[in-house]
Protein backbone atom coordinates (compact mmCIF):
# COMPACT_ATOMS: atom_id res chain seq x y z
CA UNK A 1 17.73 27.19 -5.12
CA UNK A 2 14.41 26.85 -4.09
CA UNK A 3 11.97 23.77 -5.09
CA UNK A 4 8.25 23.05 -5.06
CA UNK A 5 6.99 20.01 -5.15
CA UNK A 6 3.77 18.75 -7.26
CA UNK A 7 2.36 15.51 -7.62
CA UNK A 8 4.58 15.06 -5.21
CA UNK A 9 3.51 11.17 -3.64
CA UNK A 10 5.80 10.23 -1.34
CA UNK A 11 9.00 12.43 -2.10
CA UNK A 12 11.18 10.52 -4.22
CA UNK A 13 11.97 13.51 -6.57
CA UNK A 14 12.70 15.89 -3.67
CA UNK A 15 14.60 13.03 -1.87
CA UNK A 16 16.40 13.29 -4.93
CA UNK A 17 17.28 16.85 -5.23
CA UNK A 18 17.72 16.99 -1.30
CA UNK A 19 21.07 14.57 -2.44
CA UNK A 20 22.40 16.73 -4.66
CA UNK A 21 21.87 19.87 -2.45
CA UNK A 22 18.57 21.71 -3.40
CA UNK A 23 15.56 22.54 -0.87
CA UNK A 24 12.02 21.79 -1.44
CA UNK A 25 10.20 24.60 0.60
CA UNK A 26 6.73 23.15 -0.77
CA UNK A 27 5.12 20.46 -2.04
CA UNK A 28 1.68 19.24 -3.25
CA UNK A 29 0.23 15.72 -2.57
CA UNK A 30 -3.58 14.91 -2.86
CA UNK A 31 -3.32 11.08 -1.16
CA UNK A 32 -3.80 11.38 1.96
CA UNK A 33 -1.73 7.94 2.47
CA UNK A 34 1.35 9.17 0.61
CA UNK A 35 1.08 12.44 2.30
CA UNK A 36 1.53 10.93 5.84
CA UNK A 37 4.84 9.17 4.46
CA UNK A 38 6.05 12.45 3.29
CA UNK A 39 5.10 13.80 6.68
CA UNK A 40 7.12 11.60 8.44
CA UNK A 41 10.15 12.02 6.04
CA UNK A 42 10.45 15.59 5.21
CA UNK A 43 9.43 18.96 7.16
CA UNK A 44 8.88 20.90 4.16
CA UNK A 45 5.40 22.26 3.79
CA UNK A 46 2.89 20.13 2.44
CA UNK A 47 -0.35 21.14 0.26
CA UNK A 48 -2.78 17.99 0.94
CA UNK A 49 -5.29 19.62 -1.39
CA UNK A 50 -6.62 18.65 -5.45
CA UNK A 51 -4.30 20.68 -7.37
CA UNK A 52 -7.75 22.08 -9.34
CA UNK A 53 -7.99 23.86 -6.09
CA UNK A 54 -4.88 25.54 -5.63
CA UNK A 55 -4.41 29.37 -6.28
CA UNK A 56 -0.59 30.29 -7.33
CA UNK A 57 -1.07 33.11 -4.80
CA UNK A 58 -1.00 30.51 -2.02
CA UNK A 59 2.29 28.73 -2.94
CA UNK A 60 5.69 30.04 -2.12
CA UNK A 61 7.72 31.59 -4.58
CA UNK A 62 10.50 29.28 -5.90
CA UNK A 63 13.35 28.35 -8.35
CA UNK A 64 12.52 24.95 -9.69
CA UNK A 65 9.40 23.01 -10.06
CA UNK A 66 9.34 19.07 -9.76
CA UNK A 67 6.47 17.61 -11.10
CA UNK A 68 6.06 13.75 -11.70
CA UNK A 69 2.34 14.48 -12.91
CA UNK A 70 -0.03 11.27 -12.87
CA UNK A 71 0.91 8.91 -15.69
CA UNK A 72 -1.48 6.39 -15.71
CA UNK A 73 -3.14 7.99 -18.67
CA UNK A 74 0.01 7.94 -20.92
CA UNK A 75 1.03 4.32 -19.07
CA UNK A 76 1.24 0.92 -21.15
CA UNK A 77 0.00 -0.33 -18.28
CA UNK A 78 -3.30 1.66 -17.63
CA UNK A 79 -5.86 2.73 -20.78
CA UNK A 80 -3.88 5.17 -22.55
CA UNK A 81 -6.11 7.53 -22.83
CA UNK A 82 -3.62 10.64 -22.20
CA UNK A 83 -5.26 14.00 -22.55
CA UNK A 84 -8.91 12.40 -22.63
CA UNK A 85 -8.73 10.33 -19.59
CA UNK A 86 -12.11 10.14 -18.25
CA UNK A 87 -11.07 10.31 -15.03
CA UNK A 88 -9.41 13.88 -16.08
CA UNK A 89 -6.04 12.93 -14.89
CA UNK A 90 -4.25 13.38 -18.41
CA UNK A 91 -5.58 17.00 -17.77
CA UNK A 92 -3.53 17.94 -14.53
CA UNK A 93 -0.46 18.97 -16.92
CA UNK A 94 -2.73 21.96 -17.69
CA UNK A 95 -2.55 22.60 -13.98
CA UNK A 96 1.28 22.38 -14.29
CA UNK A 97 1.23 25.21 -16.99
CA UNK A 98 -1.09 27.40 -14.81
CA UNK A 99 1.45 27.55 -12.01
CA UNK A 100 4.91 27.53 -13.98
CA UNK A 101 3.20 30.54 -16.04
CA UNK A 102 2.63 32.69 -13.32
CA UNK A 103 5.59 31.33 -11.08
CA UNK A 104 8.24 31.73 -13.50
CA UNK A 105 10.54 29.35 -11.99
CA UNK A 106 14.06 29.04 -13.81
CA UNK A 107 13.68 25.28 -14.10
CA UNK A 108 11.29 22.59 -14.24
CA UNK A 109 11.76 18.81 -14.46
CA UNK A 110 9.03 16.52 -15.29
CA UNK A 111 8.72 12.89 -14.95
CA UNK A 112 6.38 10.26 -16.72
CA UNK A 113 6.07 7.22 -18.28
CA UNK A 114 7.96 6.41 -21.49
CA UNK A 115 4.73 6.19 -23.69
CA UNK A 116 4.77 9.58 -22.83
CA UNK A 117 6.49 10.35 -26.16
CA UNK A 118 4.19 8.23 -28.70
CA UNK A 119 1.20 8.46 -27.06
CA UNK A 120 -1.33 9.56 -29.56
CA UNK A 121 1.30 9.43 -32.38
CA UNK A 122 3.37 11.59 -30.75
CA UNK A 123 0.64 14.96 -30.10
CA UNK A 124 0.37 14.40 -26.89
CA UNK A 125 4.38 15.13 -26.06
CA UNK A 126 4.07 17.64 -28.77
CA UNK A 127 0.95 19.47 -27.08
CA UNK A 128 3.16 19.48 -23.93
CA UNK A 129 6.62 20.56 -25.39
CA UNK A 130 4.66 23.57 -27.32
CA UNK A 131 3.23 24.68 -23.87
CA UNK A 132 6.51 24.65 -22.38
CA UNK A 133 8.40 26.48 -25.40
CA UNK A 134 5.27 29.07 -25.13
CA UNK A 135 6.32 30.30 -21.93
CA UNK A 136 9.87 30.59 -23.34
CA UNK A 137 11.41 27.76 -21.99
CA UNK A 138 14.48 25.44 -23.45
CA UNK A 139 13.64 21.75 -23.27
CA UNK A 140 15.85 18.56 -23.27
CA UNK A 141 14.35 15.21 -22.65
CA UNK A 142 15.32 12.10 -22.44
CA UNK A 143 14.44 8.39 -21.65
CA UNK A 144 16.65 7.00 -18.61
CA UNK A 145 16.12 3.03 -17.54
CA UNK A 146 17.04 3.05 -13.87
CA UNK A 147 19.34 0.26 -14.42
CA UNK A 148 21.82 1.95 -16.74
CA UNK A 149 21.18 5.22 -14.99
CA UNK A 150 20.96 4.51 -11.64
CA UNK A 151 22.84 1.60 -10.33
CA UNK A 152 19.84 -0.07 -9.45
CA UNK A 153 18.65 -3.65 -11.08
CA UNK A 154 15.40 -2.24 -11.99
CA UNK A 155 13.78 -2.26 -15.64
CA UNK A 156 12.55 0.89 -15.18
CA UNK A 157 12.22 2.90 -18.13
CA UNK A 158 11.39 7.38 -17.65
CA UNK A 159 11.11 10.12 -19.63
CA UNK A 160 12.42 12.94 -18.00
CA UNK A 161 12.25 16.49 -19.41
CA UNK A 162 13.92 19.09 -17.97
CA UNK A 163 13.60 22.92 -18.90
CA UNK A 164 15.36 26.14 -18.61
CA UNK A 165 14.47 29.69 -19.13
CA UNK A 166 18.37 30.66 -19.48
CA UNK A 167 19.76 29.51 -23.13
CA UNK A 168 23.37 29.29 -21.84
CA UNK A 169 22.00 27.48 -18.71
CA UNK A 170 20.30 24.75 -21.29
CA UNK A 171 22.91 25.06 -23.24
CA UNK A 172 25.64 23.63 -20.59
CA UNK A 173 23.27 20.94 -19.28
CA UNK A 174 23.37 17.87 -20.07
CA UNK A 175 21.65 14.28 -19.15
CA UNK A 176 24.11 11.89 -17.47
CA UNK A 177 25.82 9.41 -18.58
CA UNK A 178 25.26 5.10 -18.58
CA UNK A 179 27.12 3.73 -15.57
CA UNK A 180 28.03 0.07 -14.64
CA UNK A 181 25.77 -1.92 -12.85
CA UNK A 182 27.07 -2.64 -9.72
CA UNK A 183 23.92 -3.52 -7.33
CA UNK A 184 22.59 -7.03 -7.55
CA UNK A 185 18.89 -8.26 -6.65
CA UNK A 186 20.18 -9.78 -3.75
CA UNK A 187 22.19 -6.54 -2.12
CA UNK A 188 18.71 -5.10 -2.02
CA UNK A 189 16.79 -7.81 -0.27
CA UNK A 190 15.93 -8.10 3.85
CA UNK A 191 17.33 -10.99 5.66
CA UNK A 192 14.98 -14.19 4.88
CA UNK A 193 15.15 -14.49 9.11
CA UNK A 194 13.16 -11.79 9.54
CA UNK A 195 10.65 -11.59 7.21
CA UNK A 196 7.01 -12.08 8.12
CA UNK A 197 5.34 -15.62 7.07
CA UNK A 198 2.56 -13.41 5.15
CA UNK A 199 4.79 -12.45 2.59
CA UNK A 200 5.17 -16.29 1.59
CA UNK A 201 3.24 -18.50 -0.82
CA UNK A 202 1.56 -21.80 0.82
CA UNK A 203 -0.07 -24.48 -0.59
CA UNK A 204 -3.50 -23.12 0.06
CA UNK A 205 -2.48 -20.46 -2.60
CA UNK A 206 -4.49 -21.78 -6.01
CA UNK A 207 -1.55 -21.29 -8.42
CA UNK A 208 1.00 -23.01 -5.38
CA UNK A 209 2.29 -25.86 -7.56
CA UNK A 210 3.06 -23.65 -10.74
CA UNK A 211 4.57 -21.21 -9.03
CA UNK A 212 6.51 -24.60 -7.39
CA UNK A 213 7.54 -25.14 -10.70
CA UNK A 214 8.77 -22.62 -12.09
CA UNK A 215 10.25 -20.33 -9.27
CA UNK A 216 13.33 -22.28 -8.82
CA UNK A 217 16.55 -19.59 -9.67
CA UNK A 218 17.75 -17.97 -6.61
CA UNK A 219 18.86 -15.21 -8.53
CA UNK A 220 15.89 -14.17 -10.55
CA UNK A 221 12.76 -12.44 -9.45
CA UNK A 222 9.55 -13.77 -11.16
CA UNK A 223 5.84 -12.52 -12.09
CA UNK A 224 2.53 -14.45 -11.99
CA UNK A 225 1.17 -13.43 -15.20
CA UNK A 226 -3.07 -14.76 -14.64
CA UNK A 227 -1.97 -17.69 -15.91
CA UNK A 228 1.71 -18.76 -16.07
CA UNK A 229 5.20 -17.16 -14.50
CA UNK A 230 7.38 -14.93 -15.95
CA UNK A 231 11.28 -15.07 -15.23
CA UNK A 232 12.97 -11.93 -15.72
CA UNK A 233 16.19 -13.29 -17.09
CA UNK A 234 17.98 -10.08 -17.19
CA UNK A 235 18.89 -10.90 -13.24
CA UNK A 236 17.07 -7.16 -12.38
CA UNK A 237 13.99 -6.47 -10.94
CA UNK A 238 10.71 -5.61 -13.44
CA UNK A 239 9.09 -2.34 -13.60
CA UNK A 240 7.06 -2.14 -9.72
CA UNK A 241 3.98 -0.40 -10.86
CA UNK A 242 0.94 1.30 -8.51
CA UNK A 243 -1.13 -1.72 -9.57
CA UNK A 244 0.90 -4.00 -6.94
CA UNK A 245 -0.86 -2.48 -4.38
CA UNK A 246 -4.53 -3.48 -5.71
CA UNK A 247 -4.09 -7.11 -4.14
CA UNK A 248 -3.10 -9.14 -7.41
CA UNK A 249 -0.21 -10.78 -8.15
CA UNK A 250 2.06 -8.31 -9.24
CA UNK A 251 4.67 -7.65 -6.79
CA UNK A 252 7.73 -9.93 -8.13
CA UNK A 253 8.25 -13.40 -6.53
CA UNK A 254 11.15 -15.23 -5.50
CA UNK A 255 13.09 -18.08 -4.38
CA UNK A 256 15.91 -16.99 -2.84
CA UNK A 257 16.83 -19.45 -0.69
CA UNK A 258 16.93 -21.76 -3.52
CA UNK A 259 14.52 -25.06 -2.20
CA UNK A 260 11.32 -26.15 -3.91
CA UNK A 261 8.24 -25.24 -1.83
CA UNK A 262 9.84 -21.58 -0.50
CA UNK A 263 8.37 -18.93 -2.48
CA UNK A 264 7.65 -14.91 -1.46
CA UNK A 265 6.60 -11.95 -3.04
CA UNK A 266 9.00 -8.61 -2.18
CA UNK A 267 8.05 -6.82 1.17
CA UNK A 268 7.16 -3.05 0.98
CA UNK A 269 10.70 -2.18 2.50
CA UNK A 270 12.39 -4.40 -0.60
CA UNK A 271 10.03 -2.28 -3.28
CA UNK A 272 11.45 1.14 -1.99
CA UNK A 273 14.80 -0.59 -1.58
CA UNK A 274 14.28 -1.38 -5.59
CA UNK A 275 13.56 2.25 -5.97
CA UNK A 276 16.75 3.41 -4.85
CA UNK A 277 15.03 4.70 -0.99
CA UNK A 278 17.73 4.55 1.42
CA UNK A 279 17.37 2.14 4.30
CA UNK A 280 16.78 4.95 6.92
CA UNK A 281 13.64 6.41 4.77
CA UNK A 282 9.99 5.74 7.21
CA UNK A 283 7.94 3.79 5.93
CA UNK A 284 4.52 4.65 8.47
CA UNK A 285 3.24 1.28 10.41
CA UNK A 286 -0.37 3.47 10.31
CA UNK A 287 -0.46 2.65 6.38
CA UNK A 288 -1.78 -0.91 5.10
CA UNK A 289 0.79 -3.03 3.08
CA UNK A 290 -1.21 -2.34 -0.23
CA UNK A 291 -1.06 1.24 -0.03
CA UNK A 292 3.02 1.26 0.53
CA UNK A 293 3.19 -1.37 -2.20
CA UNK A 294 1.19 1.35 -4.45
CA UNK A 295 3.84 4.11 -3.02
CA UNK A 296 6.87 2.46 -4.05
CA UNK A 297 5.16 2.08 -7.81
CA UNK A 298 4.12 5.15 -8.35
CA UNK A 299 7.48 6.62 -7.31
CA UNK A 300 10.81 7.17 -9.09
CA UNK A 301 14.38 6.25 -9.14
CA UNK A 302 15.91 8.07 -6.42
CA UNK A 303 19.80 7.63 -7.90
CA UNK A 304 18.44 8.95 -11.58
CA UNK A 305 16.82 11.50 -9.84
CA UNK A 306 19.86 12.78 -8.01
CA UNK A 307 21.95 12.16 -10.94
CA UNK A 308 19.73 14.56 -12.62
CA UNK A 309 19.92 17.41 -10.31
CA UNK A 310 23.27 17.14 -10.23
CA UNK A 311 23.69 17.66 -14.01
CA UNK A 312 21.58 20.69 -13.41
CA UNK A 313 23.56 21.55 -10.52
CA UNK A 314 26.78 21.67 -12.66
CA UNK A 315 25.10 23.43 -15.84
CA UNK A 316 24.35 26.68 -13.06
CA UNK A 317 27.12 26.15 -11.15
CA UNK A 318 28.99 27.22 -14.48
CA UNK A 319 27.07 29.81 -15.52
CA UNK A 320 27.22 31.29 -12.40
């Protein structure tokens, strides 16, 4: 079955579905930094144009849509604004619903935030779930932390909704199941040899002596927090977020090789390593550090993701 791609950043979803055995045939990306890691990762076609500007005549005819559409107006983490973001991106679903209701794909999974669902007291998911139901599609959605879902030590909580225009299709699918945690924080690190001095704290850094003293467990990754650190206890890694690319402090520290003064924030590579990216996946030496660091947050769980499509993958494979 066929996929297109929208919102697509830098390919995680279709990486995803790729594993399991679909092909994306098209996909839509309007940074121009994320589109060049695409380019060098997948040969599908890719769309580098606003979404606003996209007639359904010009894309492809296909099967299933992927959409991770922007979240930072539903996100915790940004000004939860949803549908009434002033920069209009709580809007773009609307662009979503123009496509799928001309396109009629079978399928569609969508990924965002898990605020998602009580943003606005719960209208906004409603607003979206009666738009999909509308254009006679059968919904299931539900929230997946990457760490339970994935095999990844991540905190990384996603709704993810998935929809069919079959009932018995729908009716066969469903989400996957927890599984053991299995990957630790250190099976997805680089070798300390090799890693570049600039990715290490020095004493010149203003906060050097707190972060001294409280960065101490090998084991744990940490967060500078303005003013003091954060351990994240839990031994996985905390939710990477697009904002670690805006030159604070929020890519997770550590002390992994366990002495006082060595402290480091995780490399790019680590990030997408934390996002379930296999080793071989390009990440472009054209692109600065910040903007990969806002990549990997702004992606998804590749393992949930492929879980995922396999679920759907069985639930046709029966009806079939």
């Amino acid at each position: 079955m066929k996929c297109a791609s929208f919102f697509a950043g830098v390919g995680g979803i279709d990486l995803g579905f790729d594993q399991a055995g679909f092909k994306t045939i098209y996909a839509n990306e309007i940074d121009k930094f994320a589109v060049a890691t695409l380019r060098a990762n997948f040969n599908f076609s890719i769309d580098h144009r606003d979404i606003n500007e996209v007639k359904t005549s010009e894309i492809p005819d296909f099967d299933i849509m992927l959409a991770g559409f922007p979240c930072q107006a539903f996100s915790v983490a940004g000004y939860r604004q949803g549908f009434d973001d002033e920069k209009g991106r709580g809007n773009l679903y609307f662009e979503l619903e123009r496509i799928f209701s001309k396109k009629k794909p079978s399928i569609i999974l969508l990924e965002n935030v898990k605020n998602l669902v009580g943003h606005d007291h719960g209208n906004t998911f409603k607003v979206i779930l009666e738009s999909l139901k509308n254009h006679g599609y059968h919904i299931k959605y539900k929230v997946l932390n990457a760490s339970e879902y994935g095999n990844i030590p991540q905190n990384r909580e996603r709704i993810y909704i998935v929809c069919f225009k079959n009932i018995e299709t729908y009716n066969k699918f469903n989400f996957p199941t927890p599984i053991p945690l299995s990957t630790s924080i250190n099976d997805l690190l680089e070798d300390e040899k090799v890693i570049d001095q600039k990715y290490f704290y020095t004493e010149k850094t203003p906060f050097f002596n707190q972060l001294v003293e409280d960065i101490k467990d090998s084991k744990t990754l940490y967060q500078w927090r303005r003013q003091y650190v954060r351990a994240n206890k839990s031994n996985i890694c905390p939710t990477l977020t697009a904002n670690m690319g805006t030159g604070g402090h929020n890519v997770p520290l550590l002390n992994v090789q366990g002495k006082t003064d060595t402290i480091r924030k995780l490399t790019p590579r680590e990030c997408f390593n934390f996002q379930g990216f296999p080793k071989n996946f390009t990440l472009p030496t054209s692109i600065s550090n910040a903007n990969l660091y806002k990549q990997a947050g702004n992606s998804v769980v590749v393992p949930v993701i492929e879980r995922i499509a396999l679920a759907i993958k069985k639930a046709i494979q029966i009806e079939s």
